[in-house]
N, C-alpha and C. Protein backbone atom coordinates (compact mmCIF):
# COMPACT_ATOMS: atom_id res chain seq x y z
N UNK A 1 9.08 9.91 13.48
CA UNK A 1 9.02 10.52 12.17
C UNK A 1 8.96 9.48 11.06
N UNK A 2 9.81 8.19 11.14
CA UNK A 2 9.65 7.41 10.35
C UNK A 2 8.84 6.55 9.68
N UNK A 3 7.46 7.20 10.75
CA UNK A 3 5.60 6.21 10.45
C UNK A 3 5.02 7.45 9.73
N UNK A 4 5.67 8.54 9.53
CA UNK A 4 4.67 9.38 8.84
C UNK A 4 5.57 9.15 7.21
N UNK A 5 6.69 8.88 7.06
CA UNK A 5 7.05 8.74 5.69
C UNK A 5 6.20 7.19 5.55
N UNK A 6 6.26 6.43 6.38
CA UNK A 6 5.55 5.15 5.80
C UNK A 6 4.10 5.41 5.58
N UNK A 7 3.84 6.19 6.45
CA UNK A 7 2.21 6.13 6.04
C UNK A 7 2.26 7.14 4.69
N UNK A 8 2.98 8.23 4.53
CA UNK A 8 3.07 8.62 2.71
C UNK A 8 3.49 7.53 1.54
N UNK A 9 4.33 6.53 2.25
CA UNK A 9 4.65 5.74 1.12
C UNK A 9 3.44 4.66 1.12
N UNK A 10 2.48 4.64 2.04
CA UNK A 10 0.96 3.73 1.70
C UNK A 10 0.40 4.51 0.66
N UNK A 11 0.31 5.40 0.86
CA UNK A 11 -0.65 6.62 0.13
C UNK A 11 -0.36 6.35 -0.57
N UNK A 12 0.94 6.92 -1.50
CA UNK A 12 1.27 6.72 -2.25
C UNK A 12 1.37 5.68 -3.57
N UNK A 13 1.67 4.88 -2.76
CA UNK A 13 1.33 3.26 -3.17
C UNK A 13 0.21 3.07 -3.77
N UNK A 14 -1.18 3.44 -2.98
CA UNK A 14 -2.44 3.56 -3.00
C UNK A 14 -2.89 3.83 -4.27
N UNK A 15 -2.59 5.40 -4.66
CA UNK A 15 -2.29 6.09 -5.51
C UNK A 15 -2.07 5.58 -6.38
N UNK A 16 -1.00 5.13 -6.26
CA UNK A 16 -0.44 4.15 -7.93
C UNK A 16 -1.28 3.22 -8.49
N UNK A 17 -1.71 2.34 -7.10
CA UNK A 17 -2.71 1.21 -7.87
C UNK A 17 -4.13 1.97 -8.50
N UNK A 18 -4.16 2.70 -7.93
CA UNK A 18 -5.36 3.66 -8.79
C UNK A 18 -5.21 3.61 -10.35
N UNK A 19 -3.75 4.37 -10.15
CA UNK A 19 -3.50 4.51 -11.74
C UNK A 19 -3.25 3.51 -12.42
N UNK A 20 -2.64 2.71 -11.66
CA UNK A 20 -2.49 1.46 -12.66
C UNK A 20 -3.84 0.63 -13.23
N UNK A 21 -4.64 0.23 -12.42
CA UNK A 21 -6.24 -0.55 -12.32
C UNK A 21 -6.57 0.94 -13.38
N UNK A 22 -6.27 2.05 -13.53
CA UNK A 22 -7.57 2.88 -14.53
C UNK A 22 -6.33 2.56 -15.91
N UNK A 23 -5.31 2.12 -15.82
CA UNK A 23 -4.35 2.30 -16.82
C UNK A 23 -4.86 0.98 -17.76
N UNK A 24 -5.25 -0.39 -16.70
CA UNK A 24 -5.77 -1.49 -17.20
C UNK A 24 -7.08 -1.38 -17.48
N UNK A 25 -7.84 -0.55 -17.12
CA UNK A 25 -9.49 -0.92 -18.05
C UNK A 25 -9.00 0.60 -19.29
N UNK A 26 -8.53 1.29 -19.37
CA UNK A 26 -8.64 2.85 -20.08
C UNK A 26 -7.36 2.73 -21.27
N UNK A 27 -6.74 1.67 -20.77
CA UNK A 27 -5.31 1.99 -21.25
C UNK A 27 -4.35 3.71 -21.52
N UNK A 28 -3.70 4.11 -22.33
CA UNK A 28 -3.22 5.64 -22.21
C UNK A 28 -2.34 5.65 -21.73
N UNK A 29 -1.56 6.69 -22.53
CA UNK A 29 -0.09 6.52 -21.34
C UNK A 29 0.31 7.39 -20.42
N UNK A 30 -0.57 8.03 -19.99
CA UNK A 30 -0.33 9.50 -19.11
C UNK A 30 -1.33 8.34 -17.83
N UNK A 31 -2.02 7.44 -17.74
CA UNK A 31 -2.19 6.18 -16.60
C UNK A 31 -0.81 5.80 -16.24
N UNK A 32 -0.45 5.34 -17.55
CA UNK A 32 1.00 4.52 -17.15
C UNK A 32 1.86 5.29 -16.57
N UNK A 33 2.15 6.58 -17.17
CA UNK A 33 3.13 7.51 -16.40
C UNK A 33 3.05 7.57 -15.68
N UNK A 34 1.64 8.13 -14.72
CA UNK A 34 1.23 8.81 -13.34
C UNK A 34 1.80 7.18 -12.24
N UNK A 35 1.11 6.10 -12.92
CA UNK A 35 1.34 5.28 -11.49
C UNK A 35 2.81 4.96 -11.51
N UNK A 36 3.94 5.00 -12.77
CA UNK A 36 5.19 4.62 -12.74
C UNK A 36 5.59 6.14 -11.45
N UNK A 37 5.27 7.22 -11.38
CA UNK A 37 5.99 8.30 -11.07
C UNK A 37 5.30 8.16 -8.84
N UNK A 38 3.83 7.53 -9.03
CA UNK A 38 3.43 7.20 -7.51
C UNK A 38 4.12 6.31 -6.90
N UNK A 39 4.29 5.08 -7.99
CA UNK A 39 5.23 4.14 -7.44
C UNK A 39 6.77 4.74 -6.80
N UNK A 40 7.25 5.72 -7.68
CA UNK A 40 8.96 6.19 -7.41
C UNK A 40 8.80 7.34 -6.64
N UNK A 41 7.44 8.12 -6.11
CA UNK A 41 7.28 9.08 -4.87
C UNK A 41 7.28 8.51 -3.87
N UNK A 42 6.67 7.23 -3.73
CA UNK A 42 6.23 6.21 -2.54
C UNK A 42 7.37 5.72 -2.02
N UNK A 43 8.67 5.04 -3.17
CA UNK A 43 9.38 4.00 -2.36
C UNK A 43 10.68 5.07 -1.85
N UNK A 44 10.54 6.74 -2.65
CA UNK A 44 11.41 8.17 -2.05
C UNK A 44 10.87 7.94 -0.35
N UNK A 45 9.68 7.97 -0.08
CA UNK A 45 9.40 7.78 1.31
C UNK A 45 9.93 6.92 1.96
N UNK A 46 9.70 6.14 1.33
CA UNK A 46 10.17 4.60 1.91
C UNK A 46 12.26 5.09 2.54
N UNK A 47 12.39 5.47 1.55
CA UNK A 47 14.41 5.48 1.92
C UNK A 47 14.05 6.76 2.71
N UNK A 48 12.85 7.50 3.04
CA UNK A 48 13.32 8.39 3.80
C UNK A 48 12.47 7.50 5.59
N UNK A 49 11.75 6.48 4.95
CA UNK A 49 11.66 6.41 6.68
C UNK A 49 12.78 5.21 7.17
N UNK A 50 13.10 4.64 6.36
CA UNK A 50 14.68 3.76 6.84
C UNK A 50 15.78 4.96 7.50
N UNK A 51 15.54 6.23 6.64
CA UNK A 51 16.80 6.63 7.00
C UNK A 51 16.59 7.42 8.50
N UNK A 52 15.46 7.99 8.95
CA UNK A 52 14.69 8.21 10.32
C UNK A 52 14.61 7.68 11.48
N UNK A 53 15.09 6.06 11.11
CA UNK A 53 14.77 5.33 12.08
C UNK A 53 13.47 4.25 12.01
N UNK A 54 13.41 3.98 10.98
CA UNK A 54 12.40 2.87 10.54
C UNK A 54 13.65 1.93 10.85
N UNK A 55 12.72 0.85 11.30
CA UNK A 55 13.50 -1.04 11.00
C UNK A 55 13.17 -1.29 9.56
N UNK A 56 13.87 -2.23 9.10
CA UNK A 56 13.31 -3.12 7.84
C UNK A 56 12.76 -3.99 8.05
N UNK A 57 12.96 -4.70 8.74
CA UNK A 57 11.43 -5.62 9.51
C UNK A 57 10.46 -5.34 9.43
N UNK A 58 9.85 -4.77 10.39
CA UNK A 58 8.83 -3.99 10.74
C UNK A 58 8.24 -3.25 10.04
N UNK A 59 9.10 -2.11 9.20
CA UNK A 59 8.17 -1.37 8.54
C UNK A 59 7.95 -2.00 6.90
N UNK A 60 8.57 -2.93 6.84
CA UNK A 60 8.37 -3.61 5.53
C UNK A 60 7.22 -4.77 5.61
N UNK A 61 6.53 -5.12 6.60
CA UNK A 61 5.60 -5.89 7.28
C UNK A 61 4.28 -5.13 7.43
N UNK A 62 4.93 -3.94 8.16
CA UNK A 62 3.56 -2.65 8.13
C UNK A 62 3.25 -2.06 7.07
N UNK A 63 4.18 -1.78 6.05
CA UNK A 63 3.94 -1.59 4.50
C UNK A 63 3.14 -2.31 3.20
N UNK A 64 3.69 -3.77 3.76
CA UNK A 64 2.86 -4.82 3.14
C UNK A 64 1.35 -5.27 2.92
N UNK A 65 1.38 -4.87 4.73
CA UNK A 65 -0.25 -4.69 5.21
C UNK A 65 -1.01 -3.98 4.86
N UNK A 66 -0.33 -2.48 5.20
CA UNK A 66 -1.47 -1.65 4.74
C UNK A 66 -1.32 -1.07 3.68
N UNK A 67 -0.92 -1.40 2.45
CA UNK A 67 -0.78 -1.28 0.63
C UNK A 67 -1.80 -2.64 0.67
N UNK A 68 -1.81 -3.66 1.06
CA UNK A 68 -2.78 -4.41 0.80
C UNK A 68 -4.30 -4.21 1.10
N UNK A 69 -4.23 -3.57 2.38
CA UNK A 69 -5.69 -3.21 3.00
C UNK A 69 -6.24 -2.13 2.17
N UNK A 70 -5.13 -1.34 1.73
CA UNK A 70 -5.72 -0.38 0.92
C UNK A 70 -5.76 -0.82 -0.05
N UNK A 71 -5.68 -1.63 -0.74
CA UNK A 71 -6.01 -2.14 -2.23
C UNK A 71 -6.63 -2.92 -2.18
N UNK A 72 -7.40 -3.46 -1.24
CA UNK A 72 -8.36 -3.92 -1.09
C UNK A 72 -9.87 -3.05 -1.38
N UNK A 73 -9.20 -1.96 -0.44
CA UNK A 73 -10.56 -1.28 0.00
C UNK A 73 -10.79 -0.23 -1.43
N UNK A 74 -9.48 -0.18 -2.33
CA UNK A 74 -10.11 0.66 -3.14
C UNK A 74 -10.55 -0.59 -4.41
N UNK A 75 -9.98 -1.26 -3.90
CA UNK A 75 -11.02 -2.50 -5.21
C UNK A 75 -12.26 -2.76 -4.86
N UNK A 76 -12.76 -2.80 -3.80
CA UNK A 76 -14.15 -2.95 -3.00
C UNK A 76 -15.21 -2.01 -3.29
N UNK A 77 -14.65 -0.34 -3.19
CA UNK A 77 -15.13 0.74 -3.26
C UNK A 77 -15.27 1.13 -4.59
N UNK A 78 -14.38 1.32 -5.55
CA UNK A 78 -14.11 2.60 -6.54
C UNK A 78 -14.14 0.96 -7.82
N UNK A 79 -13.94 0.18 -7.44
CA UNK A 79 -14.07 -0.53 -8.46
C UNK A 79 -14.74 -2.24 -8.84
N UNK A 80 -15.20 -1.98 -7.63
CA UNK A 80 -16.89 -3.13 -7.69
C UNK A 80 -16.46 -4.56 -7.71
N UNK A 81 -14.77 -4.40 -7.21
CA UNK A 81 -14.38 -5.84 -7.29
C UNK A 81 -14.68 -6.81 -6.10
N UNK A 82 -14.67 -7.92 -5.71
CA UNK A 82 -15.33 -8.75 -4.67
C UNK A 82 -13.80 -9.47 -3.68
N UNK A 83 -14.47 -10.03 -2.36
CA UNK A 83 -13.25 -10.75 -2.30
C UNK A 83 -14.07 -11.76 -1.79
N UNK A 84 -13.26 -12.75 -1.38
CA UNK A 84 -13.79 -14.15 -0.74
C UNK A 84 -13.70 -14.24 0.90
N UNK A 85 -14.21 -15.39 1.15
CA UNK A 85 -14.01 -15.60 2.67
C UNK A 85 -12.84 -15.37 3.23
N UNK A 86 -12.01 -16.50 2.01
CA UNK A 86 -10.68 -16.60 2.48
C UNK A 86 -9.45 -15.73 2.76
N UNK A 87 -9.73 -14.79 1.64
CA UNK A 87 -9.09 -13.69 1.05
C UNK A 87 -9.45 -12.52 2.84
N UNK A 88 -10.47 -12.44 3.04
CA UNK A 88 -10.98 -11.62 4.33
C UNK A 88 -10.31 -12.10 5.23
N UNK A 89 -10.45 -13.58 5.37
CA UNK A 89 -9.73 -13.90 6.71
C UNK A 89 -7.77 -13.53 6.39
N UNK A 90 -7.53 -13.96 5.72
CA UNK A 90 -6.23 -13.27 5.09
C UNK A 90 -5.79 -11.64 5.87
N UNK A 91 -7.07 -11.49 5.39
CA UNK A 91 -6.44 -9.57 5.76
C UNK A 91 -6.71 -9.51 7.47
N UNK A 92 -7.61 -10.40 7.79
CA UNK A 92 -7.62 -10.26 9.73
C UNK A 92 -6.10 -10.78 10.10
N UNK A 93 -5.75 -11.91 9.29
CA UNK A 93 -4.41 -12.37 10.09
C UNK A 93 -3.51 -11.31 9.67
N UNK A 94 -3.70 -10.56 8.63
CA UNK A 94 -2.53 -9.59 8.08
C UNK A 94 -2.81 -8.10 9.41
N UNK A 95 -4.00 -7.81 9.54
CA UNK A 95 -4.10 -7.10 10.86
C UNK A 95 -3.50 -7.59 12.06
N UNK A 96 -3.57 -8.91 12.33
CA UNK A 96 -3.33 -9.55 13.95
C UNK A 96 -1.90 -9.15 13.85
N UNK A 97 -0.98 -9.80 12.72
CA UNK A 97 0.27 -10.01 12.59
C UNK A 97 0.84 -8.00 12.41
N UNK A 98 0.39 -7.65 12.41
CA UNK A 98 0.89 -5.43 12.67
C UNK A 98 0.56 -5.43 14.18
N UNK A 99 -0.44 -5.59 14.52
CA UNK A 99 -0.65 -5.52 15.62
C UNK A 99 0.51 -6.32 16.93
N UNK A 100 0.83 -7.46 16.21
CA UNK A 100 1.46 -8.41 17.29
C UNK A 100 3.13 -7.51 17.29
N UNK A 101 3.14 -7.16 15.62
CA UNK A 101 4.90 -6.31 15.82
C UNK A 101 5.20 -5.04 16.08
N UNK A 102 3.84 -4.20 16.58
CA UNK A 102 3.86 -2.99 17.13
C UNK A 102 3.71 -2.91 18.77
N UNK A 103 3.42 -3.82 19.49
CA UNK A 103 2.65 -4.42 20.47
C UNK A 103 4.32 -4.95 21.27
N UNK A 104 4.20 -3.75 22.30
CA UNK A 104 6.00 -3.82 23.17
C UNK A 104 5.27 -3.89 24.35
């Protein structure tokens, strides 16, 4: 149960950077609100998958990852931003390294 609150608190997360990245080109404060209120739905998940039976290790590692992968992919997609070689290889080792702490 504790990978489905983490995977809401990615979403979530997700979510926020949305609002925040439209809060920074649009400015407005109903941007600012929405991602302050995704941010404080997301990390509600978060204390609910610790309290389930999440590690803090682990799911703070798997959290890291994939809030990054996804903010990647919505900077790539929805907002025409670029990344580098380096930055790519970054996110393979950030894949290897989920993989290596899910991997019993």
């Amino acid at each position: 149960m504790w990978v489905v609150f983490l995977g809401l608190l990615i979403l979530f997360e997700a979510i926020a950077d949305i609002l925040a990245k439209e809060y920074q080109i649009r400015s407005g404060w109903i941007f600012f609100a929405a991602a302050i209120l995704a941010y404080v739905i997301g990390n509600v998940f978060w204390l609910f998958s610790l309290k389930t039976g999440g590690l803090l290790t682990r799911g703070a590692i798997i959290f890291s990852v994939g809030s990054a992968i996804m903010a990647v992919l919505i900077g790539l997609v929805f907002f025409k931003e670029h990344i580098t070689r380096l930055e790519f290889l970054g996110i393979i080792l950030g894949l290897v390294s989920v993989v290596l702490l899910v991997w019993e």
